[in-house]
Protein backbone atom coordinates (compact mmCIF):
# COMPACT_ATOMS: atom_id res chain seq x y z
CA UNK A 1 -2.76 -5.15 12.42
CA UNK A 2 0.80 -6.29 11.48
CA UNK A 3 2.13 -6.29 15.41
CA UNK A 4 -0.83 -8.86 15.89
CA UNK A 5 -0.15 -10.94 12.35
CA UNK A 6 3.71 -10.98 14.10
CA UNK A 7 2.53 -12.12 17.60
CA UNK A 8 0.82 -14.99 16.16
CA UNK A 9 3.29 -15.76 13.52
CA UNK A 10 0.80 -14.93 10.88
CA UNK A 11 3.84 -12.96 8.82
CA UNK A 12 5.60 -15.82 8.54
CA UNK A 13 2.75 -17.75 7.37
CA UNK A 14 1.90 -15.39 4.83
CA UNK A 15 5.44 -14.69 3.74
CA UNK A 16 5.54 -18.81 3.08
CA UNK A 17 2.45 -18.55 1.08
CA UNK A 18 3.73 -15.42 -1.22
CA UNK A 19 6.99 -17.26 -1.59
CA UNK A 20 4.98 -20.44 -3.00
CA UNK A 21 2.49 -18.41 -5.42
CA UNK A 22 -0.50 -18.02 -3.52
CA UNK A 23 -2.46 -14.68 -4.49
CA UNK A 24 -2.48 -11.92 -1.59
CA UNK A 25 -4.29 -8.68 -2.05
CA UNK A 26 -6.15 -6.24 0.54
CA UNK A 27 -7.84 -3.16 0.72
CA UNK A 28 -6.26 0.00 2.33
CA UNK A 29 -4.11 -1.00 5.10
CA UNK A 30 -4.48 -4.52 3.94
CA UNK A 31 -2.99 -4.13 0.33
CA UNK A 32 -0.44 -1.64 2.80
CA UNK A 33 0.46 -4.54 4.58
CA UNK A 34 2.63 -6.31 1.56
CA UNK A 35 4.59 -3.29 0.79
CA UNK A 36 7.91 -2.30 2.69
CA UNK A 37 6.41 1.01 3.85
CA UNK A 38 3.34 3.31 3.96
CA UNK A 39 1.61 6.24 4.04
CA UNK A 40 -1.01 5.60 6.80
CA UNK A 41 -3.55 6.76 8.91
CA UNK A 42 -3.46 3.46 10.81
CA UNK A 43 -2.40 5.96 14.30
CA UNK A 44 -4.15 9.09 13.04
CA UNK A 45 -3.10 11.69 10.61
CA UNK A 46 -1.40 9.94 7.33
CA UNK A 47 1.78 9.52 8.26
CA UNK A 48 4.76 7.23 7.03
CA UNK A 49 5.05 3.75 8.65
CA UNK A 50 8.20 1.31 7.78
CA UNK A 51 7.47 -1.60 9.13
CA UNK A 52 5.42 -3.28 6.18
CA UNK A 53 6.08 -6.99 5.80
CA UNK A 54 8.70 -6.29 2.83
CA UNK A 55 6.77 -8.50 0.19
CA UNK A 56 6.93 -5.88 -2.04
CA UNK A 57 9.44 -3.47 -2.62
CA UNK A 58 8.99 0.85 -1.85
CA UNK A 59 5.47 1.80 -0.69
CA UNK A 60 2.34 2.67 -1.03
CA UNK A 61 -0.04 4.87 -0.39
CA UNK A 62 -3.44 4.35 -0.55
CA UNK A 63 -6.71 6.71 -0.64
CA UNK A 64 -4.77 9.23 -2.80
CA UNK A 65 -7.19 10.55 -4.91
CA UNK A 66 -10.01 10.48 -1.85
CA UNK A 67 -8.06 11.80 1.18
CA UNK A 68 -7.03 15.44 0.19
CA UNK A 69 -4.02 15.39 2.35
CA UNK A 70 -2.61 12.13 1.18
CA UNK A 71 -1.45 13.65 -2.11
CA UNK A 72 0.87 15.98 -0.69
CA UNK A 73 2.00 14.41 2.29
CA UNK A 74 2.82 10.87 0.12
CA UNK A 75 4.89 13.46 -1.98
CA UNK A 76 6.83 15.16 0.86
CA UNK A 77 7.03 12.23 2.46
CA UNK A 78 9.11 10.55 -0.73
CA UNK A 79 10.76 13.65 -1.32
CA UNK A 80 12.19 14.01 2.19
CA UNK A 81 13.06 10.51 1.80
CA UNK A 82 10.66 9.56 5.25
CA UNK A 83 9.22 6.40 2.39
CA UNK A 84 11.10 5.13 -0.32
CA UNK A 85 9.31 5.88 -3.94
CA UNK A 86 6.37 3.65 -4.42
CA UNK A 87 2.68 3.53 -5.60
CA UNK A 88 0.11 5.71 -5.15
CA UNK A 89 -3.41 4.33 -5.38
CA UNK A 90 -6.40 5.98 -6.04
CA UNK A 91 -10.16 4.51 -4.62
CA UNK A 92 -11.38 1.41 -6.83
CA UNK A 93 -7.68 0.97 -8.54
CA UNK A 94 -6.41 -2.32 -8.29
CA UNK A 95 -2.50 -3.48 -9.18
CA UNK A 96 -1.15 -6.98 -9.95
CA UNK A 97 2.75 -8.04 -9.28
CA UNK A 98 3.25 -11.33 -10.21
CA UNK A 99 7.10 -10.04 -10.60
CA UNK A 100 6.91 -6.56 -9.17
CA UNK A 101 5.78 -5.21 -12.62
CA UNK A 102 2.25 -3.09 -11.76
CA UNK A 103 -0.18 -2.73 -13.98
CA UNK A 104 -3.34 -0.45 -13.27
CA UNK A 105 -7.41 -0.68 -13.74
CA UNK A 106 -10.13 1.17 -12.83
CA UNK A 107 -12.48 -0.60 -11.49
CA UNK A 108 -16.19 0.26 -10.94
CA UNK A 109 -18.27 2.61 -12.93
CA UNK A 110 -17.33 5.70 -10.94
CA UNK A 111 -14.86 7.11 -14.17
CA UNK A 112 -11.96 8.54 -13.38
CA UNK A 113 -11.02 11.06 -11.37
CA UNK A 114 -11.04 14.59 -11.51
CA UNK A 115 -8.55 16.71 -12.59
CA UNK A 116 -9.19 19.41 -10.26
């Protein structure tokens, strides 16, 4: 997805758009996207990726509470230093950076999830 947004220039379009206030959010690889980094499946097993568009600092990793192997590989994956620190987003979370200050929801009527 991003080496075709770069192709067509799209990054810089949407980089413009950030810069000037307009909202950008996504689902998956397309909340992903903003971040510097991720933890993504996006060419198979979760794996890190660093070349987010940078719009928001660390990374993020989404699926973490659905996927059971993106819990621990997000965690080695900081911990080895392959992604910096970042946010880790369970299914039907949202977050909100107007100044790279998060705050989390949940959002549908699914509760939250287990502890096991």
């Amino acid at each position: 997805m991003l080496a075709v947004w770069r192709t067509h220039g799209l990054d810089a379009i949407l980089r413009e758009a950030y810069a000037s206030g307009v909202l950008l959010c996504g689902i998956s690889a397309g909340a992903c996207c903003w971040f510097e980094s991720a933890f993504s499946d996006s060419f198979g097993p979760p794996a890190p990726l660093a070349d987010g568009l940078g719009l928001l600092p660390g990374s993020l990793c989404p699926h973490y509470d659905s996927e059971p192997e993106r819990r621990p590989g997000y965690l080695a994956a900081v911990k080895n230093r392959a992604l910096p620190g970042g946010w880790a987003v369970d299914d039907g979370a949202a977050g909100c950076s107007p100044t790279a200050t998060w705050w989390r929801w949940s959002a549908g009527s699914r509760g939250p999830p287990s502890a096991g």
